[in-house]
Protein backbone atom coordinates (compact mmCIF):
# COMPACT_ATOMS: atom_id res chain seq x y z
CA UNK A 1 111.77 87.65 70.40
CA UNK A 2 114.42 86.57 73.00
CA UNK A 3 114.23 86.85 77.08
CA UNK A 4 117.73 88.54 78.39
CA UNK A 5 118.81 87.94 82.00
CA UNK A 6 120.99 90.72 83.06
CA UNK A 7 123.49 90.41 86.43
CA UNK A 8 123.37 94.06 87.54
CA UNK A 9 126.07 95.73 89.94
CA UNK A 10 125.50 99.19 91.49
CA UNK A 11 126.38 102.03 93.78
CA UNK A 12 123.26 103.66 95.06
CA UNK A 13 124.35 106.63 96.26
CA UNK A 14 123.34 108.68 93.93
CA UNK A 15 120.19 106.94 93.05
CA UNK A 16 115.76 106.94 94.77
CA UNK A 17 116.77 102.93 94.65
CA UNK A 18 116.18 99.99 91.72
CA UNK A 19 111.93 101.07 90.96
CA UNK A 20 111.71 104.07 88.04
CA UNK A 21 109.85 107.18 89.18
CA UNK A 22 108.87 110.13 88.00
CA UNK A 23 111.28 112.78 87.99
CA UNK A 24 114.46 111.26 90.13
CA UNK A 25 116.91 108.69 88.96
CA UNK A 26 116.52 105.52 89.71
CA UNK A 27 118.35 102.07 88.48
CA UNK A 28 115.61 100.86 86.47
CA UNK A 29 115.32 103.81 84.30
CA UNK A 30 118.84 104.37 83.66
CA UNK A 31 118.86 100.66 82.55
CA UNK A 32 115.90 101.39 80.44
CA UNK A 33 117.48 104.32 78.98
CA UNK A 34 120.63 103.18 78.01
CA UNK A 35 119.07 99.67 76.53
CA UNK A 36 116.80 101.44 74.43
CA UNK A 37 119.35 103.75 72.97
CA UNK A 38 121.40 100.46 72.39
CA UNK A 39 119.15 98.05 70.72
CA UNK A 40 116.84 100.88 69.23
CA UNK A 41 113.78 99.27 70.58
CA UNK A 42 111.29 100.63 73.47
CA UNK A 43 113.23 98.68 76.42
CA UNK A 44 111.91 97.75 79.79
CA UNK A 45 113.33 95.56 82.52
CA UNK A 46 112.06 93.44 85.13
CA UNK A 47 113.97 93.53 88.35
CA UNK A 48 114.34 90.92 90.74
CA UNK A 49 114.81 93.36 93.65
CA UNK A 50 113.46 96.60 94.58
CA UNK A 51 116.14 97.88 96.40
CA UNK A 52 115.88 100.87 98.57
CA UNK A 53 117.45 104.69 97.91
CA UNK A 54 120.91 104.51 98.65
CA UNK A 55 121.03 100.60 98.98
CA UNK A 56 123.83 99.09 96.85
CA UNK A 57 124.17 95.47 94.81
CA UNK A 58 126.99 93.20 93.53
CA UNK A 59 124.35 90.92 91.64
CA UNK A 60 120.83 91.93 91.14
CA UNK A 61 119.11 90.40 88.48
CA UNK A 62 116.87 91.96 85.71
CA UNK A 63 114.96 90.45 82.86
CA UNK A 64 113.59 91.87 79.56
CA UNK A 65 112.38 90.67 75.90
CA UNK A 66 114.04 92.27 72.56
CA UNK A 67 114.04 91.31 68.85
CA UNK A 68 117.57 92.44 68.84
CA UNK A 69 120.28 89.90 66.55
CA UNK A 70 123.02 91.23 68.66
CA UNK A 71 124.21 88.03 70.82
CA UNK A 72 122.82 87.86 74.08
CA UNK A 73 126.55 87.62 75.99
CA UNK A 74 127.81 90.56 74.24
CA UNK A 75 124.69 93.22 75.34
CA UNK A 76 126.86 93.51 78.65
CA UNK A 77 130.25 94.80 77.40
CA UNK A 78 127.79 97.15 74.48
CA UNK A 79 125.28 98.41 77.42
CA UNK A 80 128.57 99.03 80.36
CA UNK A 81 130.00 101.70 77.56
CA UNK A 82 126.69 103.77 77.61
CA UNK A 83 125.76 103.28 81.22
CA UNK A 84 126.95 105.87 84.23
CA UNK A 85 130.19 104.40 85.88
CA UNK A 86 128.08 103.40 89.37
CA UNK A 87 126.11 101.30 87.25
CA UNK A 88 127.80 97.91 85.42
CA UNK A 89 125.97 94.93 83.95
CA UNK A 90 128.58 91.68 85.28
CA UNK A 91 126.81 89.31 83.12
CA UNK A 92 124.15 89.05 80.12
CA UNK A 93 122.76 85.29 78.39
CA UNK A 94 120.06 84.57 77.07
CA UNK A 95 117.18 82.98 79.60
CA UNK A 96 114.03 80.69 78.98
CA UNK A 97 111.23 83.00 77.99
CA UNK A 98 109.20 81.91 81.01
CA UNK A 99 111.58 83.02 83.07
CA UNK A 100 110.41 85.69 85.95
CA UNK A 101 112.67 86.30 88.23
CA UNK A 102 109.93 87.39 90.86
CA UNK A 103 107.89 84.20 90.21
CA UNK A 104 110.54 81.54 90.66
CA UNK A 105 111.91 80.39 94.28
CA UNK A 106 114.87 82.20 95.44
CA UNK A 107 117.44 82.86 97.97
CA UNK A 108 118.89 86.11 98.50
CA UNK A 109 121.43 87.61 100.83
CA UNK A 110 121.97 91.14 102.07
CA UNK A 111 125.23 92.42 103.95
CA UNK A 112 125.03 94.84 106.24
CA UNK A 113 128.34 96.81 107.40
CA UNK A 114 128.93 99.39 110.35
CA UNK A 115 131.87 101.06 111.06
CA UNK A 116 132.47 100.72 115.17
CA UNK A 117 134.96 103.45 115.89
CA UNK A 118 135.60 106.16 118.24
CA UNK A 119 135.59 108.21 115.03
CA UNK A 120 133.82 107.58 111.48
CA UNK A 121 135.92 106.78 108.48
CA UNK A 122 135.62 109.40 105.17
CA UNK A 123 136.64 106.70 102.79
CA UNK A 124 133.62 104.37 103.95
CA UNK A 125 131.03 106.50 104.83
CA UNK A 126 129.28 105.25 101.34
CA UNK A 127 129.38 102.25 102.23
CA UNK A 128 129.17 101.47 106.62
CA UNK A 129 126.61 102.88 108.71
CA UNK A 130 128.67 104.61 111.23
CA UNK A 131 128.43 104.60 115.16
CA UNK A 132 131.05 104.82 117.97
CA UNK A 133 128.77 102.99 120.56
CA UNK A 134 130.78 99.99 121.43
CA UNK A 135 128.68 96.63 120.13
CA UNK A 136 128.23 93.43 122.30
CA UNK A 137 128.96 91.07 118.86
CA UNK A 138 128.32 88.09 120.86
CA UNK A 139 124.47 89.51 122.24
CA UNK A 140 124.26 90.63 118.87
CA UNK A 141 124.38 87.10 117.46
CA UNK A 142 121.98 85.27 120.60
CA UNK A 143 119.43 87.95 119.43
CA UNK A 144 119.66 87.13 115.58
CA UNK A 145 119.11 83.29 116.33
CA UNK A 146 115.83 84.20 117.52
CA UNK A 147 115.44 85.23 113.72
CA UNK A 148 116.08 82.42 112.24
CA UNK A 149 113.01 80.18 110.41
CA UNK A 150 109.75 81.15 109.04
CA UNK A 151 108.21 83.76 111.35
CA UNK A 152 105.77 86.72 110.96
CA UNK A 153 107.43 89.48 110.34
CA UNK A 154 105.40 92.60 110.83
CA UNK A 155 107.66 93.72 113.38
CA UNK A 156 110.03 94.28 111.08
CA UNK A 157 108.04 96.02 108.33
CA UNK A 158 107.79 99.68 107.49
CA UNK A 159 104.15 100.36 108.18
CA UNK A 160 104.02 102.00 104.38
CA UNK A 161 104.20 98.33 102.88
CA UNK A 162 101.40 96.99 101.44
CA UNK A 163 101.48 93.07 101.48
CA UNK A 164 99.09 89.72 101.31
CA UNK A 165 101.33 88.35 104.09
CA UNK A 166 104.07 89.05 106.65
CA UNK A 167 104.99 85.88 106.84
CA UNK A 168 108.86 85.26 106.06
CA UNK A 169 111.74 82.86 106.52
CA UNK A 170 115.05 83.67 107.26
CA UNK A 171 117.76 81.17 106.59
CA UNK A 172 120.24 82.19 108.23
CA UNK A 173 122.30 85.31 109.66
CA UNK A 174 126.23 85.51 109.94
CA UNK A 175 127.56 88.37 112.40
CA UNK A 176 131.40 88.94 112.33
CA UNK A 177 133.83 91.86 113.42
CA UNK A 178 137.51 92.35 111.51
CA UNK A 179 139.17 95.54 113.11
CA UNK A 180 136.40 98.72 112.91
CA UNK A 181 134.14 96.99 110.51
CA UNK A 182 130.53 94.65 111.84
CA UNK A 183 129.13 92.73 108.94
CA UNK A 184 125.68 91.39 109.27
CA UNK A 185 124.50 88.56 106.60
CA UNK A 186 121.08 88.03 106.62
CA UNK A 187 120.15 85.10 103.94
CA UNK A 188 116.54 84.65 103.18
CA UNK A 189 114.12 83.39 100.71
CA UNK A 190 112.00 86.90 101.00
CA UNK A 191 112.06 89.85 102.54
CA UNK A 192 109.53 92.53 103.37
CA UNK A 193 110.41 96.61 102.91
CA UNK A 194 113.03 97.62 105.03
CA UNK A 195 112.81 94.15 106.83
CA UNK A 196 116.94 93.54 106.70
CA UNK A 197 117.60 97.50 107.81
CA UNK A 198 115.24 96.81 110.69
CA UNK A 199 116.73 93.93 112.12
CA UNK A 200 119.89 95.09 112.23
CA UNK A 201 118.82 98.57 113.75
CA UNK A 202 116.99 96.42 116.45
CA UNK A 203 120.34 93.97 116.55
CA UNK A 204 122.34 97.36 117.20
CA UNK A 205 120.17 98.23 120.36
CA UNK A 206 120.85 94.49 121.53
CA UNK A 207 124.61 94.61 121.07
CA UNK A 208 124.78 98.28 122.78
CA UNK A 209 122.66 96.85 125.89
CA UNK A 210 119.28 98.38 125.45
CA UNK A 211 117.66 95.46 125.80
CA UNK A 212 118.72 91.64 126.42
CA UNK A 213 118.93 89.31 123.54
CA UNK A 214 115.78 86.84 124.86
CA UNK A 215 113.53 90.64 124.00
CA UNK A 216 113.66 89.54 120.27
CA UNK A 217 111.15 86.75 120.67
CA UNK A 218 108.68 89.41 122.32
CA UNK A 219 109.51 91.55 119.18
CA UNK A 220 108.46 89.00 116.93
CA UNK A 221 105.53 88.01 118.93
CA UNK A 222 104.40 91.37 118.98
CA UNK A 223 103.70 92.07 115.24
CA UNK A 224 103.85 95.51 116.03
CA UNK A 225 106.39 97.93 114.53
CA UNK A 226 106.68 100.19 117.01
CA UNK A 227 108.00 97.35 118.88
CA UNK A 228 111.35 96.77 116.97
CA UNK A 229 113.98 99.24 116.95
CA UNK A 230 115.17 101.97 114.43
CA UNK A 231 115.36 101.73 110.61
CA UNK A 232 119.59 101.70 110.12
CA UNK A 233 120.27 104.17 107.26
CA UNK A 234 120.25 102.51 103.64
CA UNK A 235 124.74 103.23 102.77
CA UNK A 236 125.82 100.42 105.05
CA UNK A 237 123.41 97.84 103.10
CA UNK A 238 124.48 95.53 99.76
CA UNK A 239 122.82 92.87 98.29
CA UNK A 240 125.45 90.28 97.75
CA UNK A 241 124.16 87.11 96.46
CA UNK A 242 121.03 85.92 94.48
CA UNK A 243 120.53 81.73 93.49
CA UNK A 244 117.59 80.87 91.95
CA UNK A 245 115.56 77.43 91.72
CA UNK A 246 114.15 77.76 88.09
């Protein structure tokens, strides 16, 4: 028995985001699908993330244990023939078998994109939350410092998670504009359900002038959700990097 570390890249579009379920389709289950029809073997993966519906990733990470003799590198090019073509494994080797890639420190980023425009863009509406409300990228980026460190963040929690602790740090967040597009780079060692979409729904109504930039440390205080702003829709999101410290 051998422990296979998987590098998975998706568009979720089409998918109820990474966890299986019942009845939709989901990331997990198509990668449990497809590896069991592969290696002939009951398959199932261990993700690192739980992204969202509709979320998207360049390099999630997934886990699982097979008897299989076929060599660990080669499961990649084998599983990206029988997989659908929003779904491609970018890596497969062969990890410790105590490896867990929820139980070992990481550091993940997310990228969030809008499309600032008078009018929205067909050929990135998969992939940029769009808005023609002028942003303020320079309020936008005094409210994120506010972010940065270990805080509580139940602000900036859906109230439908259920977790020991709110407690989070945020390492740092990166805020550019190139022609229509914002990004927003939130890097962190943890992050709560739909912590990243919240901030940068509550850094949109900074940068559009509903509220000064200082009003982020009375969000946080507040460890209220009500008191952030709005959830920004799931397309414009993309995890984008994942490091461990095994």
């Amino acid at each position: 028995m051998k422990r296979i570390k998987l590098v998975v890249a998706y568009d979720g579009t089409a998918y109820n985001g990474w966890q299986i379920q019942p009845g939709v389709r989901t990331i997990e289950g198509e990668l449990n699908k497809c590896l069991s029809e592969l290696l002939r073997e009951e398959i199932q993966v261990v993700g690192a993330s739980r992204t969202d519906s509709g979320v998207h990733a360049l390099c999630n990470v997934a886990v699982f244990d097979t008897d299989t003799r076929i060599p660990a590198e080669k499961i990649s090019y084998a599983l990206n023939q029988r997989l659908p073509e929003d779904i491609r494994i970018q890596e497969s080797c062969e990890a410790d078998r105590d490896f867990h890639p929820r139980h070992c420190t990481s550091r993940k980023t997310y990228e969030y994109r809008i499309f600032n425009a008078p009018f929205p863009s067909p050929t990135r509406r998969l992939y940029t939350h769009f808005t023609y409300v002028p942003l303020d990228i320079g309020l936008m980026k005094k409210g994120a410092a506010y972010l940065i460190g270990e805080h509580d963040f139940k602000s900036f929690c859906s109230t439908a998670a259920v977790v020991e602790s709110t407690v989070r740090t945020i390492l740092d967040i990166q805020i550019d504009k190139e022609g229509n597009e914002v990004s927003i780079r939130v890097c962190g060692t943890g992050f709560l359900y739909n912590m990243v979409r919240i901030i940068v729904g509550t850094l949109m109504e900074i940068g559009r002038g509903s509220y000064p930039p200082e009003h982020m440390q009375e969000i946080l205080m507040a460890k209220d959700r009500q008191a952030a702003g709005p959830t920004a829709p799931a397309n414009g999101l993309t995890l984008i990097d994942y490091n461990f410290e095994i």
